[in-house]
C-alpha atoms as a PDB file:
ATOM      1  CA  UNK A   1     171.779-148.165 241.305  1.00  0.00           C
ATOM      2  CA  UNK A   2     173.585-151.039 242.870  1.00  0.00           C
ATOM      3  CA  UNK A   3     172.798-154.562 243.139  1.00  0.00           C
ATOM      4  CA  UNK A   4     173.156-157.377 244.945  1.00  0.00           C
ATOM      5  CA  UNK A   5     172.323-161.519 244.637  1.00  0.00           C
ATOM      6  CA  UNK A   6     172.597-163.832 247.265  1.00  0.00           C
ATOM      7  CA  UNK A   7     172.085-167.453 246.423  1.00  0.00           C
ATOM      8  CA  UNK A   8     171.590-169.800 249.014  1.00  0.00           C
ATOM      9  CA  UNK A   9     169.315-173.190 249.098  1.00  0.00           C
ATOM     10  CA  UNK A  10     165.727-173.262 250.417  1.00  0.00           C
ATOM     11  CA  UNK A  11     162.412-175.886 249.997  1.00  0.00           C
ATOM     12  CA  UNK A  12     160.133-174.325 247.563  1.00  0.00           C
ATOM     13  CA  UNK A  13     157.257-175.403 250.445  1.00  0.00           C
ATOM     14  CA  UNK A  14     158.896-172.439 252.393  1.00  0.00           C
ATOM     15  CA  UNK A  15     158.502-169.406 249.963  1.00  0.00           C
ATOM     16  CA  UNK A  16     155.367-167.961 251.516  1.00  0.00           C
ATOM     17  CA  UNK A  17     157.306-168.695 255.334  1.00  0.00           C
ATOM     18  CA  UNK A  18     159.818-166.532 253.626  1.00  0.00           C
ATOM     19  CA  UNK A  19     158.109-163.953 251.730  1.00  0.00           C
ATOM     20  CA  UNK A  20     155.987-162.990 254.910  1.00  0.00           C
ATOM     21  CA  UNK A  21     159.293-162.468 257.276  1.00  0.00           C
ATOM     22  CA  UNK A  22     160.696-159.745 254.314  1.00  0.00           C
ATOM     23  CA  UNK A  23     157.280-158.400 253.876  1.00  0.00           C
ATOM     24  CA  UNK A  24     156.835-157.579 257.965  1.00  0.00           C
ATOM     25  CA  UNK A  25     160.648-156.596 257.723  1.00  0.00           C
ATOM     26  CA  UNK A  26     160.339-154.401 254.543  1.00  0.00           C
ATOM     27  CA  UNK A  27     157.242-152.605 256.431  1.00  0.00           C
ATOM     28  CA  UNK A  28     159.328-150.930 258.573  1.00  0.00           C
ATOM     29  CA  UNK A  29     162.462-148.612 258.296  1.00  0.00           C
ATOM     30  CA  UNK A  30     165.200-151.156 257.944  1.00  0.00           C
ATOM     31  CA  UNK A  31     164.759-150.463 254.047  1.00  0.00           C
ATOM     32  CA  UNK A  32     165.852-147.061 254.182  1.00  0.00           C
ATOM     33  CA  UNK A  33     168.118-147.426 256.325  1.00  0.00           C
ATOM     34  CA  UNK A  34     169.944-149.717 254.339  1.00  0.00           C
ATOM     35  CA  UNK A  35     169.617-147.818 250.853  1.00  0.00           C
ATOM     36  CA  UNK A  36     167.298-150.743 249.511  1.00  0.00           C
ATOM     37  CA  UNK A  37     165.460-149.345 246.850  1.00  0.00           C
ATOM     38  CA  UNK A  38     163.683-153.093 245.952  1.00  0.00           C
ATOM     39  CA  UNK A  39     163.752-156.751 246.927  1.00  0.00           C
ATOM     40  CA  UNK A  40     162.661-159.783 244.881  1.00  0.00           C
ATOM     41  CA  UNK A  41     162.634-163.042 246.192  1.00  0.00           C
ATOM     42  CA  UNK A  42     162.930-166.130 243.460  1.00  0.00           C
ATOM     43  CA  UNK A  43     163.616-169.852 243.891  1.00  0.00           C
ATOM     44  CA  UNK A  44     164.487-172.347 241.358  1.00  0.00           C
ATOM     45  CA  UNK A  45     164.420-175.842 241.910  1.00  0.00           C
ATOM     46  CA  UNK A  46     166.011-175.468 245.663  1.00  0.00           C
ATOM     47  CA  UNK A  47     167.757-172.828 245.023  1.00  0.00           C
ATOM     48  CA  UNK A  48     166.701-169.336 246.432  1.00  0.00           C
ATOM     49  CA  UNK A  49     167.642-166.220 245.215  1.00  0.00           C
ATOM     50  CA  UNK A  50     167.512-162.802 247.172  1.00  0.00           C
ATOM     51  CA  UNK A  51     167.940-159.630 244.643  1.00  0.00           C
ATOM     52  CA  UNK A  52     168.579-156.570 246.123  1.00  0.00           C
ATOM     53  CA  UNK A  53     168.644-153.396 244.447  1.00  0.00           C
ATOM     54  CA  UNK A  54     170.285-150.231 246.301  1.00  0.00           C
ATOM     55  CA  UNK A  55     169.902-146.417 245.687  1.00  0.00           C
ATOM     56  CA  UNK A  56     173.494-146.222 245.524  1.00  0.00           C
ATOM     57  CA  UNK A  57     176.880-147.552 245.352  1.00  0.00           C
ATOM     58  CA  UNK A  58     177.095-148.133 249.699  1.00  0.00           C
ATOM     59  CA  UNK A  59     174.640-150.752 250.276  1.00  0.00           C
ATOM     60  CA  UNK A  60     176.772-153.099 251.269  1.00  0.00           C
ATOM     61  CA  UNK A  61     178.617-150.371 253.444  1.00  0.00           C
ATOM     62  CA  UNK A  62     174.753-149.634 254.642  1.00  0.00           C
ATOM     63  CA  UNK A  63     174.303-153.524 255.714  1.00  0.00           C
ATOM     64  CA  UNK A  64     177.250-153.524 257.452  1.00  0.00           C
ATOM     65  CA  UNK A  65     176.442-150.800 259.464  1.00  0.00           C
ATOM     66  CA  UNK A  66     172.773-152.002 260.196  1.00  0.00           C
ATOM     67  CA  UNK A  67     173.864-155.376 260.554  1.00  0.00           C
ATOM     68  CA  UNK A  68     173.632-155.330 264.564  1.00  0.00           C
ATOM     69  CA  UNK A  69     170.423-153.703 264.392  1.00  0.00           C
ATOM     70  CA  UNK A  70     168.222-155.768 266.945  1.00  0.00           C
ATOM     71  CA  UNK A  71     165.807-155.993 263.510  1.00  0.00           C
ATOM     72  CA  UNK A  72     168.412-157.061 261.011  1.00  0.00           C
ATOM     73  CA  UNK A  73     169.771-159.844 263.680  1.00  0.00           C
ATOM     74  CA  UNK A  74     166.191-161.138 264.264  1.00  0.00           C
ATOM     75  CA  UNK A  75     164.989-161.629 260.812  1.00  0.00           C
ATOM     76  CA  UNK A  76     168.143-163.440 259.773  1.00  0.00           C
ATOM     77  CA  UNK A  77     167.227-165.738 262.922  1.00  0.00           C
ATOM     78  CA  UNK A  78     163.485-166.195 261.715  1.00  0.00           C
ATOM     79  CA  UNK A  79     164.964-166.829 258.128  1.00  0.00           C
ATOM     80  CA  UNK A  80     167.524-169.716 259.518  1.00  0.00           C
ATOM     81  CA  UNK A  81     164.396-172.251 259.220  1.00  0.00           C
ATOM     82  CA  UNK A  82     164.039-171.751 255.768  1.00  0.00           C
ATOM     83  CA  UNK A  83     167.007-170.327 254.237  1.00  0.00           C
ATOM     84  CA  UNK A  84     170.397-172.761 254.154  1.00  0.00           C
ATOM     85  CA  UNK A  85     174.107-171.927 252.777  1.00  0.00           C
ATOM     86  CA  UNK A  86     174.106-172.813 249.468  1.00  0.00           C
ATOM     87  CA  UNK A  87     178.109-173.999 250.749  1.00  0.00           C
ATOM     88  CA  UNK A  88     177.791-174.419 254.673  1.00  0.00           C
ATOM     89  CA  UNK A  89     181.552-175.369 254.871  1.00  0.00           C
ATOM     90  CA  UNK A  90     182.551-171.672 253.591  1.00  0.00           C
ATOM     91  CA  UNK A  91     179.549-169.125 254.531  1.00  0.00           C
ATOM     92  CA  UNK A  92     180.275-166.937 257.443  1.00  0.00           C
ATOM     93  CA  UNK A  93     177.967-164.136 256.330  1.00  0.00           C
ATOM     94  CA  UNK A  94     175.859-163.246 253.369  1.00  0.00           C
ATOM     95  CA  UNK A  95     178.499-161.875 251.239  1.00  0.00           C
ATOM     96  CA  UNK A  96     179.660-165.059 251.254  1.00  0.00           C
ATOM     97  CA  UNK A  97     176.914-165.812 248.966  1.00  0.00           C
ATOM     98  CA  UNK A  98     176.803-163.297 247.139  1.00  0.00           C
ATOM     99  CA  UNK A  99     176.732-163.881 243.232  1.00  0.00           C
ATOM    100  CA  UNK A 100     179.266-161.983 240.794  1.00  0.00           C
ATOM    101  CA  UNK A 101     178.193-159.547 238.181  1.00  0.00           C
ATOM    102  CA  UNK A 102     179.883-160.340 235.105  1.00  0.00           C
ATOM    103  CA  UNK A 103     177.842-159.088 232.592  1.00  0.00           C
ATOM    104  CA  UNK A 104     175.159-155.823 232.634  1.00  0.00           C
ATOM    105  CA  UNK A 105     173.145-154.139 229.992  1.00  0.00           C
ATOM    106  CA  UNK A 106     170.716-151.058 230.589  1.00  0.00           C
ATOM    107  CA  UNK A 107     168.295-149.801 227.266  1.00  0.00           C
ATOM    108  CA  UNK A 108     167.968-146.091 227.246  1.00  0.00           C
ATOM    109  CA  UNK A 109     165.466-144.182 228.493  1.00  0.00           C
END
């Protein structure tokens, strides 16, 4: 499994704004298609953090090809209200916000 963080900045008023755009979004196909296995959604003192877990390895390679998708394009619109660059003066996409791994554990089975 693969996995991803994005941190970015959003009003704690906003989480339930939030959590019903990914619920309406994550009713439909757009989660297969991209290999998402699971979402969570946490926020911390203005901070808002978007954990996605993939089947595989090419989830990012899966956004990127969804990523013009007429449903990928309009929920990052209807998110823009709520959801703000954690750095606006270097975010061009989401990647740009993405977190870095640098420690994992997994317990056995």
């Amino acid at each position: 499994m693969h996995s991803t963080l994005i941190v970015a900045r959003m009003d704690p008023a906003s989480s339930r704004d939030v959590a019903e755009l990914f619920a309406g979004f994550d009713a439909g196909e757009m989660p297969h298609r991209m290999g998402t296995r699971r979402r969570q959604l946490f926020s911390y003192r203005g901070l808002y953090f978007h954990l996605q877990d993939f089947d595989d390895e090419d989830g990012g390679e899966r956004i990127q090809r969804v990523r013009h998708d007429p449903r990928f394009v309009q929920i990052s619109e209807d998110l823009k209200p709520f959801i703000e660059a954690y750095d606006p003066q270097t975010w061009r996409s989401p990647a740009d916000a993405m977190a870095t791994r640098f420690y994992s554990w997994e317990g056995s089975a």
